[in-house]
PDB file of N, CA and C in Angstrom:
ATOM      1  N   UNK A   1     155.891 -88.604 -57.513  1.00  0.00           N
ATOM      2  CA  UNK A   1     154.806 -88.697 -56.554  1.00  0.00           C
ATOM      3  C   UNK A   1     154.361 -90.153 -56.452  1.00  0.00           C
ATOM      4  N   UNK A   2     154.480 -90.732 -55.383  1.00  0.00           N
ATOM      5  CA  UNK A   2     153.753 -92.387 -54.921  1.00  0.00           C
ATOM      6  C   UNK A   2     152.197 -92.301 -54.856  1.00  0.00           C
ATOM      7  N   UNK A   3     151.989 -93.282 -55.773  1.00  0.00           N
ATOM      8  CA  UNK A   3     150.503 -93.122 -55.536  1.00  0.00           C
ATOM      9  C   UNK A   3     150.037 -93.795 -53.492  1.00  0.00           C
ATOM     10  N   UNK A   4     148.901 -93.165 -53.791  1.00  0.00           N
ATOM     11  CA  UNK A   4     148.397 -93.284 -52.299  1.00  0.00           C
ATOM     12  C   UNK A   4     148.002 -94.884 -52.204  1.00  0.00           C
ATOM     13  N   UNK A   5     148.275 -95.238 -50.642  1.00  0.00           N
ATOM     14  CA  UNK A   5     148.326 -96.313 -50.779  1.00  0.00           C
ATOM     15  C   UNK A   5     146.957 -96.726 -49.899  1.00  0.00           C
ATOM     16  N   UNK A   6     146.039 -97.808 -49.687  1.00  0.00           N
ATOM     17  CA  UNK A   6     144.837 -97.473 -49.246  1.00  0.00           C
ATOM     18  C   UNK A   6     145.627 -98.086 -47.862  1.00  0.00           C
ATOM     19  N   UNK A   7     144.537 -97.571 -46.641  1.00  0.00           N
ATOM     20  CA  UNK A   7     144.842 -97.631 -45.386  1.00  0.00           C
ATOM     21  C   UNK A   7     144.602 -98.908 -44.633  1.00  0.00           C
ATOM     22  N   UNK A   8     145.787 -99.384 -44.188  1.00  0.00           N
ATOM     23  CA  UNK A   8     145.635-100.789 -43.839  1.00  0.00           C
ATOM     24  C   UNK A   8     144.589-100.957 -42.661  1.00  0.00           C
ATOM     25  N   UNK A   9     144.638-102.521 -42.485  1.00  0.00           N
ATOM     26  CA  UNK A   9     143.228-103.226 -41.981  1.00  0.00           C
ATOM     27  C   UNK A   9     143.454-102.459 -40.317  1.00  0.00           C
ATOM     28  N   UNK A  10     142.309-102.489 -39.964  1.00  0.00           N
ATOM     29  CA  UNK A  10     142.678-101.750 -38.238  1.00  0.00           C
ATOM     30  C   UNK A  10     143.169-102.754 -37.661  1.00  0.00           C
ATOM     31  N   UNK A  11     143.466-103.981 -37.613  1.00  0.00           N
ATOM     32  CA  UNK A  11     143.720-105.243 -37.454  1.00  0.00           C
ATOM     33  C   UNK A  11     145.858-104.865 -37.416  1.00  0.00           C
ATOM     34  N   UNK A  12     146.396-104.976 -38.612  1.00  0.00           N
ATOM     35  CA  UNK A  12     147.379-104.235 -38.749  1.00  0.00           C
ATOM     36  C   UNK A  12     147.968-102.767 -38.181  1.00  0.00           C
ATOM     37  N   UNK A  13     147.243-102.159 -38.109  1.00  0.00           N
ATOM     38  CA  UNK A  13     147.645-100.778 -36.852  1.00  0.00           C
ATOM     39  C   UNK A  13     147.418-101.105 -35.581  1.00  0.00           C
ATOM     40  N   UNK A  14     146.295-101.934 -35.041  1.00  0.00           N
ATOM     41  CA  UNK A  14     146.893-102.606 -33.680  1.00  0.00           C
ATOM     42  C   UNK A  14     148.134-103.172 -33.390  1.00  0.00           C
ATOM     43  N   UNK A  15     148.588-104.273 -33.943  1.00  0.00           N
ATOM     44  CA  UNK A  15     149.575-104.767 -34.152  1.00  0.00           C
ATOM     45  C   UNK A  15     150.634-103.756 -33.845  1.00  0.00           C
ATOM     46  N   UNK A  16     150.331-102.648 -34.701  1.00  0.00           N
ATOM     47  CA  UNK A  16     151.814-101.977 -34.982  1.00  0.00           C
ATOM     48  C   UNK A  16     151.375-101.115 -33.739  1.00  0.00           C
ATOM     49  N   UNK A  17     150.361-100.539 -33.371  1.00  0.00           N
ATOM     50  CA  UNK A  17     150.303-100.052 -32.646  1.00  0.00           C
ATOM     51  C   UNK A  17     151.069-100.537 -31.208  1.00  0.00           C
ATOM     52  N   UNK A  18     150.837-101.793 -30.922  1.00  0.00           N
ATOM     53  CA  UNK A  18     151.255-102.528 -29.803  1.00  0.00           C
ATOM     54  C   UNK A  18     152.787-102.472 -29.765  1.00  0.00           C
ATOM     55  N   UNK A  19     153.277-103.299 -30.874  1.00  0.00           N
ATOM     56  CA  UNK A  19     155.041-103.435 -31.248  1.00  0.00           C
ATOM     57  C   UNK A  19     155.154-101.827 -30.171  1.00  0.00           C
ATOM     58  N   UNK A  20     155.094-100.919 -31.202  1.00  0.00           N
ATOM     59  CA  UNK A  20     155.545 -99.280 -30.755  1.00  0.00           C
ATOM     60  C   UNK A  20     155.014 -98.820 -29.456  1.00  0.00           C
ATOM     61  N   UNK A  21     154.244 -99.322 -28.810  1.00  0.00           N
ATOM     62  CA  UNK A  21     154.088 -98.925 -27.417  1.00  0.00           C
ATOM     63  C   UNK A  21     155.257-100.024 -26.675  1.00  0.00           C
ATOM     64  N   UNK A  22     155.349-100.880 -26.894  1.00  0.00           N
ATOM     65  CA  UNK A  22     156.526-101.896 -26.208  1.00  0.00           C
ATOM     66  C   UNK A  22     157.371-101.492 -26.851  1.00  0.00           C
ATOM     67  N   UNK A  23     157.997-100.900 -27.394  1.00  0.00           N
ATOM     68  CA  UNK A  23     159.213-100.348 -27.864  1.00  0.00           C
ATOM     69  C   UNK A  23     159.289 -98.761 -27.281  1.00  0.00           C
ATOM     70  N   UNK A  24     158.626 -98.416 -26.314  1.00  0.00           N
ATOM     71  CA  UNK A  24     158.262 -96.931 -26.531  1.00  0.00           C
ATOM     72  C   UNK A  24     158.628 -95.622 -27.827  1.00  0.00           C
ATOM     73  N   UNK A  25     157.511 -96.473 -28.959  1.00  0.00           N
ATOM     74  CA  UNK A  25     158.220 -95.313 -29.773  1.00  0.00           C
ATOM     75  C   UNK A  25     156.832 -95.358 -30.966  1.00  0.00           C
ATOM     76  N   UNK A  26     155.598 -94.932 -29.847  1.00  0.00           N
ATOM     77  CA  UNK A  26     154.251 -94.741 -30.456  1.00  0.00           C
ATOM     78  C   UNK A  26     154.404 -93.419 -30.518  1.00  0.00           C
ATOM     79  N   UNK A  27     154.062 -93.330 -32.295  1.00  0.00           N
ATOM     80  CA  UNK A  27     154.128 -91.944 -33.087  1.00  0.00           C
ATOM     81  C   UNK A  27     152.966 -90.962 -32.265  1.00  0.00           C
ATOM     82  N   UNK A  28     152.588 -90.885 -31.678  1.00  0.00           N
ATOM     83  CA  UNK A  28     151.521 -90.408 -30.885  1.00  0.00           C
ATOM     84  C   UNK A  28     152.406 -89.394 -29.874  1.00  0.00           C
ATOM     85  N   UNK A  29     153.259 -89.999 -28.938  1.00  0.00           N
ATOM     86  CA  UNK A  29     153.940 -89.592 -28.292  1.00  0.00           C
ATOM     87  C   UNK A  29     156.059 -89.009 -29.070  1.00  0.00           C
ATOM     88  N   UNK A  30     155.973 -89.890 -29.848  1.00  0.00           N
ATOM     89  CA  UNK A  30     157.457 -89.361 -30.367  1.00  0.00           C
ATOM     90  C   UNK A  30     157.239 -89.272 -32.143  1.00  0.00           C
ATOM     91  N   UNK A  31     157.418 -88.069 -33.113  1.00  0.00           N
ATOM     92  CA  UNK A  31     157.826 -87.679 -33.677  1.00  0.00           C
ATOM     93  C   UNK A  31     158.594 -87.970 -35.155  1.00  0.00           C
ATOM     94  N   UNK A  32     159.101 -89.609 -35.109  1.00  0.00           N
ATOM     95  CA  UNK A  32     160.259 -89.853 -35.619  1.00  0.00           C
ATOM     96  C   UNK A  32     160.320 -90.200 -36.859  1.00  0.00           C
ATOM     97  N   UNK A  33     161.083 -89.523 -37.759  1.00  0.00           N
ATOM     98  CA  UNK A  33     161.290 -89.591 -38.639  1.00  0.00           C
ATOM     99  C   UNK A  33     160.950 -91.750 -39.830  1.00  0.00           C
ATOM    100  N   UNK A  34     159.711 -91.491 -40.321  1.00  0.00           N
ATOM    101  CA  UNK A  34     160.206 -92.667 -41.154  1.00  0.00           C
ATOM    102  C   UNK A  34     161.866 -93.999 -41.016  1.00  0.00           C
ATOM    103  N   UNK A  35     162.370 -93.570 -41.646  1.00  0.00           N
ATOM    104  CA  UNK A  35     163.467 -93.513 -41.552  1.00  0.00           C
ATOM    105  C   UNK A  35     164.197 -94.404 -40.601  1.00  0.00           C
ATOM    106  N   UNK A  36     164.230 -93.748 -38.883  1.00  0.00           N
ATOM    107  CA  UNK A  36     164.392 -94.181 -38.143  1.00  0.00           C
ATOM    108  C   UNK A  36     163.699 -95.291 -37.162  1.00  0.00           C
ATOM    109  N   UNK A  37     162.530 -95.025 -37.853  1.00  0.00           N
ATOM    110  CA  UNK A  37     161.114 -96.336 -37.485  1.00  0.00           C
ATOM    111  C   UNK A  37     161.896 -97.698 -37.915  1.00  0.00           C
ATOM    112  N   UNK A  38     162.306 -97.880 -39.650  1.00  0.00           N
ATOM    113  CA  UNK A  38     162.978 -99.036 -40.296  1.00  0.00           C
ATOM    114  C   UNK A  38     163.854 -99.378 -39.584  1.00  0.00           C
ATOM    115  N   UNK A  39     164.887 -98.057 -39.518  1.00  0.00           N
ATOM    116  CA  UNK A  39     166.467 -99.174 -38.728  1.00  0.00           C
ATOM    117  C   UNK A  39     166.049 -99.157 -37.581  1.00  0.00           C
ATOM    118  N   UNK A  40     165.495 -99.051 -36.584  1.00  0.00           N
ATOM    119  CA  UNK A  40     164.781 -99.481 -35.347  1.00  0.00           C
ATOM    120  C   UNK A  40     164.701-100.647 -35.249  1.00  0.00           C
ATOM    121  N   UNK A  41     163.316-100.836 -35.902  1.00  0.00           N
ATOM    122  CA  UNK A  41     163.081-102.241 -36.306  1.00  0.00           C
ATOM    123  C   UNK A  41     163.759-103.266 -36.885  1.00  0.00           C
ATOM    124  N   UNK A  42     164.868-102.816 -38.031  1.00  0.00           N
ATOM    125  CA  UNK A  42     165.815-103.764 -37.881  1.00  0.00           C
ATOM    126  C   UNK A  42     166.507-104.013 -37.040  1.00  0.00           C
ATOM    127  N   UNK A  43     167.464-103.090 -36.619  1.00  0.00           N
ATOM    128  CA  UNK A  43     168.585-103.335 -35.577  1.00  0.00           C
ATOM    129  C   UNK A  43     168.238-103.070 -34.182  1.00  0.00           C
ATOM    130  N   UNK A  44     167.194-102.788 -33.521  1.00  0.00           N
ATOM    131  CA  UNK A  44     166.971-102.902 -32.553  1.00  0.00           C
ATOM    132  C   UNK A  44     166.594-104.346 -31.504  1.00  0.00           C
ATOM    133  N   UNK A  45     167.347-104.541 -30.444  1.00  0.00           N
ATOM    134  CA  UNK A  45     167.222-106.180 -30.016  1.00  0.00           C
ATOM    135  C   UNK A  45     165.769-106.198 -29.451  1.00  0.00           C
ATOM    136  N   UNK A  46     164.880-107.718 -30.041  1.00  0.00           N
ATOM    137  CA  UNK A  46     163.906-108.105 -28.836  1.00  0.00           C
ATOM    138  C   UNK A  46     163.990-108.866 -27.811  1.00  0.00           C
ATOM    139  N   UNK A  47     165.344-108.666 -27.106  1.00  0.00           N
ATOM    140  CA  UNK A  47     165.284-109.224 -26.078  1.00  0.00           C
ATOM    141  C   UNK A  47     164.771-109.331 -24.893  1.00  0.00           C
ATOM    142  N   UNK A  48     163.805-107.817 -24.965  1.00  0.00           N
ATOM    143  CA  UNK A  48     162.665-107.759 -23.624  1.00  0.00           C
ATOM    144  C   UNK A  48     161.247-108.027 -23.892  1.00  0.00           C
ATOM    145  N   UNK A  49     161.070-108.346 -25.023  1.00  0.00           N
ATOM    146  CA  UNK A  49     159.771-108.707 -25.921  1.00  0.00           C
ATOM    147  C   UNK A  49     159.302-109.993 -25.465  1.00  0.00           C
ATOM    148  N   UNK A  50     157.870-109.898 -25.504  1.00  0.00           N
ATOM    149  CA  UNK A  50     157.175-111.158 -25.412  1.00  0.00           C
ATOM    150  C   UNK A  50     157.406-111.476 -26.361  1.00  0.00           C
ATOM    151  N   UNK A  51     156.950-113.351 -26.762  1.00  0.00           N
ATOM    152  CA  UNK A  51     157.432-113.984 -28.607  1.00  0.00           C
ATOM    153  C   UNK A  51     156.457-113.344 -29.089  1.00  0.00           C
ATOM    154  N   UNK A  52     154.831-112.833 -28.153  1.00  0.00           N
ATOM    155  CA  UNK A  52     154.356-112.247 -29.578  1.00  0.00           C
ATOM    156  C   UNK A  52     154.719-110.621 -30.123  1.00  0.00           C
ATOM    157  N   UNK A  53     155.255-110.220 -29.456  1.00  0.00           N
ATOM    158  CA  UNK A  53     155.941-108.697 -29.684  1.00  0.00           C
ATOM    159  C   UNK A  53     156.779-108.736 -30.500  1.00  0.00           C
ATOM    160  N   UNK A  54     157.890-110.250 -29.683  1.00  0.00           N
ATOM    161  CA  UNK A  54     159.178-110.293 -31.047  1.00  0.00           C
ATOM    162  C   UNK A  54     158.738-110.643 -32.821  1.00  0.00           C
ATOM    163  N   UNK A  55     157.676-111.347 -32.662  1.00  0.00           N
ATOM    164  CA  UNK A  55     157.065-111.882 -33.719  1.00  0.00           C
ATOM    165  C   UNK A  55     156.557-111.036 -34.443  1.00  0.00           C
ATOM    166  N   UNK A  56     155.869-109.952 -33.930  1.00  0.00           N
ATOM    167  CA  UNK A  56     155.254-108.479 -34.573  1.00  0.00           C
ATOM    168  C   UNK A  56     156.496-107.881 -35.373  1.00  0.00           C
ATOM    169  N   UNK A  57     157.573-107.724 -34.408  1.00  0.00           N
ATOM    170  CA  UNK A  57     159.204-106.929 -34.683  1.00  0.00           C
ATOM    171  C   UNK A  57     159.653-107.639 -35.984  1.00  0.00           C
ATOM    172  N   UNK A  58     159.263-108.904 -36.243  1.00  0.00           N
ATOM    173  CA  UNK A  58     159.934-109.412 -37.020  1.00  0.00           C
ATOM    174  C   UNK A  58     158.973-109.347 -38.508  1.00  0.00           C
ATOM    175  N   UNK A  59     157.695-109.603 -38.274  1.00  0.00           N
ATOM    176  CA  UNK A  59     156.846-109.219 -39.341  1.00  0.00           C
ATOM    177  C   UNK A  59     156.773-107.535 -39.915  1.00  0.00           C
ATOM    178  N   UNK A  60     156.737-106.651 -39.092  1.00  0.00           N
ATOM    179  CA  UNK A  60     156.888-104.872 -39.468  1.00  0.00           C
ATOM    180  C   UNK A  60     158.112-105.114 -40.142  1.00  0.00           C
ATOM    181  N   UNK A  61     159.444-105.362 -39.483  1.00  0.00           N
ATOM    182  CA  UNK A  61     160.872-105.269 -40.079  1.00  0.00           C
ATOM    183  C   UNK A  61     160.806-106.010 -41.454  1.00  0.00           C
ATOM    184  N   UNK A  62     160.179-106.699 -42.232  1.00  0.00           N
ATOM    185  CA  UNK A  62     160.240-107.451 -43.582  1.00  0.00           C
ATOM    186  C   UNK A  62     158.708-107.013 -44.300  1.00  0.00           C
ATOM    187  N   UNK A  63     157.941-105.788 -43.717  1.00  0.00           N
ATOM    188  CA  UNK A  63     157.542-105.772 -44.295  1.00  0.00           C
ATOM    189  C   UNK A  63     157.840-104.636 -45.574  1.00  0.00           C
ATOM    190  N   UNK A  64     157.150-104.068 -46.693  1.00  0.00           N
ATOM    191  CA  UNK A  64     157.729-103.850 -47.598  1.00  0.00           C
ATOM    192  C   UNK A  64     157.613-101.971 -47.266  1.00  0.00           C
ATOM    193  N   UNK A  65     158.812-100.977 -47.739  1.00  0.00           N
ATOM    194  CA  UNK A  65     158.779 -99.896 -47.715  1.00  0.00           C
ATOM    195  C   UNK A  65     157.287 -98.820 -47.357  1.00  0.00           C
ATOM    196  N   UNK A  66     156.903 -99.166 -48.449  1.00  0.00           N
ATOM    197  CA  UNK A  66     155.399 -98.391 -48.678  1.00  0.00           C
ATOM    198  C   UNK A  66     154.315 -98.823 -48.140  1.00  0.00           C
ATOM    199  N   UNK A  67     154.189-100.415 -47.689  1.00  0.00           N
ATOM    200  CA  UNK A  67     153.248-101.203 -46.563  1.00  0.00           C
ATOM    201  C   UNK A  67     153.011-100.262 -45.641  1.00  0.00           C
ATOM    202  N   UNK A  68     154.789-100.413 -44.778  1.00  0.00           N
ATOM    203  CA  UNK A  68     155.090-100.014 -43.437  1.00  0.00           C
ATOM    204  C   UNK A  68     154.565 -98.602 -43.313  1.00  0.00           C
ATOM    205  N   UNK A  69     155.258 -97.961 -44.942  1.00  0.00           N
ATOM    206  CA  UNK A  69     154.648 -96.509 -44.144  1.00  0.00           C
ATOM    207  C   UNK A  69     153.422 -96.151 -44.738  1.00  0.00           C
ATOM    208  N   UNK A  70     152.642 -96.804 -45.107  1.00  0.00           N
ATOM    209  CA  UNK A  70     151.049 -96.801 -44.817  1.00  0.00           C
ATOM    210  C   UNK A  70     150.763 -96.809 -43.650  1.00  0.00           C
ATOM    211  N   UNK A  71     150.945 -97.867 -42.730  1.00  0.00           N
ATOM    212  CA  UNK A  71     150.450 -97.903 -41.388  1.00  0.00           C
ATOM    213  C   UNK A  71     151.490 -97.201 -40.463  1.00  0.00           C
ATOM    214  N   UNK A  72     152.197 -96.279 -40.985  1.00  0.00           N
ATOM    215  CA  UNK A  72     152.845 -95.431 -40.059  1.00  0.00           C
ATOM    216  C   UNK A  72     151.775 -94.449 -39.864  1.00  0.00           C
ATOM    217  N   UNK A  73     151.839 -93.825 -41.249  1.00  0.00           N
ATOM    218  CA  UNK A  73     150.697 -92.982 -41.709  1.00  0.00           C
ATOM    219  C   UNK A  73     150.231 -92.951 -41.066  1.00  0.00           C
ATOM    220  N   UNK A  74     148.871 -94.065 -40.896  1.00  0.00           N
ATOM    221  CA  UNK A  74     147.427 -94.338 -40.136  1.00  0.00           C
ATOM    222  C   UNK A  74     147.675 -93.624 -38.767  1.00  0.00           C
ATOM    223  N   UNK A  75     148.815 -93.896 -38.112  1.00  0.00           N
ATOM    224  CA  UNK A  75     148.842 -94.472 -36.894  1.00  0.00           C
ATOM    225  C   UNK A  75     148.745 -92.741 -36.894  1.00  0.00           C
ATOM    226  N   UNK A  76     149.458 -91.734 -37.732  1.00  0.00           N
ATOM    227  CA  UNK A  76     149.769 -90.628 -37.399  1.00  0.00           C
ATOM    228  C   UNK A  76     148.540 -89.907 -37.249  1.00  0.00           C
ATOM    229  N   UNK A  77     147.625 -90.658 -38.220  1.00  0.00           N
ATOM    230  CA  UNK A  77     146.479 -89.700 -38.471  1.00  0.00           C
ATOM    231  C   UNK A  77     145.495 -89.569 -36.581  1.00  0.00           C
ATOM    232  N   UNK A  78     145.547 -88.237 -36.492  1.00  0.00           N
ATOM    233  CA  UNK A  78     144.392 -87.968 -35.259  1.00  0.00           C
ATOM    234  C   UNK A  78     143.176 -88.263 -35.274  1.00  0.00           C
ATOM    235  N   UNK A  79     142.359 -88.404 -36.483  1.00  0.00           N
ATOM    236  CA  UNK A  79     141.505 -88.440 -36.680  1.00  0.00           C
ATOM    237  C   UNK A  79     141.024 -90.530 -36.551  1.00  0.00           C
ATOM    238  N   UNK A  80     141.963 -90.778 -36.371  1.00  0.00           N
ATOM    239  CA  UNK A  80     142.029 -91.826 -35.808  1.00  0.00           C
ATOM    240  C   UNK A  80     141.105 -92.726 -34.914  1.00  0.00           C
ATOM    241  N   UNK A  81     141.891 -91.410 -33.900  1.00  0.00           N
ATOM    242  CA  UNK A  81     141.230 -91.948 -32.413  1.00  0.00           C
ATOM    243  C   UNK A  81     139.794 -91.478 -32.319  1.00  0.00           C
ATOM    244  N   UNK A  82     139.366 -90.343 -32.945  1.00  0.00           N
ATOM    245  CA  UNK A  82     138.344 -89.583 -32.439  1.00  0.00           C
ATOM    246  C   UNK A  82     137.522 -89.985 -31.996  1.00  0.00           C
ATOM    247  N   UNK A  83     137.009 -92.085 -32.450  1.00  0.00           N
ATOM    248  CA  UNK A  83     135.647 -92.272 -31.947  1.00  0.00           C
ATOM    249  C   UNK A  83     136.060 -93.015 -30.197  1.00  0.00           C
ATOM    250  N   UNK A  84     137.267 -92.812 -30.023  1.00  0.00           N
ATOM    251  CA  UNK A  84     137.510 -93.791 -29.056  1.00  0.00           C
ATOM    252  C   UNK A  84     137.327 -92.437 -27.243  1.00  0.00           C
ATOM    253  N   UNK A  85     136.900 -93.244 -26.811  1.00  0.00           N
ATOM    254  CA  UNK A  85     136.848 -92.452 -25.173  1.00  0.00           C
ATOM    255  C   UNK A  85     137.712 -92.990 -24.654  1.00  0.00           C
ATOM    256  N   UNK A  86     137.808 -92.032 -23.161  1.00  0.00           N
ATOM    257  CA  UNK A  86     138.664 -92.796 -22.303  1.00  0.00           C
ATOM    258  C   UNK A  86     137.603 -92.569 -20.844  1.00  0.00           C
ATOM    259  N   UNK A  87     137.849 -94.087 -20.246  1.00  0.00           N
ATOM    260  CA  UNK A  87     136.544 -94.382 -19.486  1.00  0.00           C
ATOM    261  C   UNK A  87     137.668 -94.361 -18.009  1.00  0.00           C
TER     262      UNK A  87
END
């Protein structure tokens, strides 16, 4: 069992949040296995990326196993959004 890891800065789930909407592959809308989030991010090209998108791609992809899926986590959690409206 991994101990729990505390929930990264909201600062960091923007970020990631952003990368994965320009990648279309915000856990919100797709499903995907851990797993396939990493080799994504590795082997997937930023060649349609702004530098600061590619720059995000390149910071998530090195960051460390259990980081990343902390703020996968977050991103999964619903309880998330709850305080946010849509105007």
């Amino acid at each position: 069992m991994q101990p729990e890891l505390p929930t990264p800065e909201e600062s960091v789930l923007a970020d990631l949040e952003s990368l994965l909407l320009a990648l279309d592959m915000h856990p919100m809308f797709m499903r995907q296995p851990f797993k396939i989030l990493r080799l994504n991010l590795l082997g997937m090209k930023a060649d349609g990326l702004t530098p600061d998108l590619a720059a995000l791609k390149v910071r998530f992809a090195s960051m460390p196993d259990a980081e990343l899926f902390a703020a996968w986590g977050a991103l999964h959690n619903p309880f998330r959004l709850q305080d946010r409206v849509l105007n």
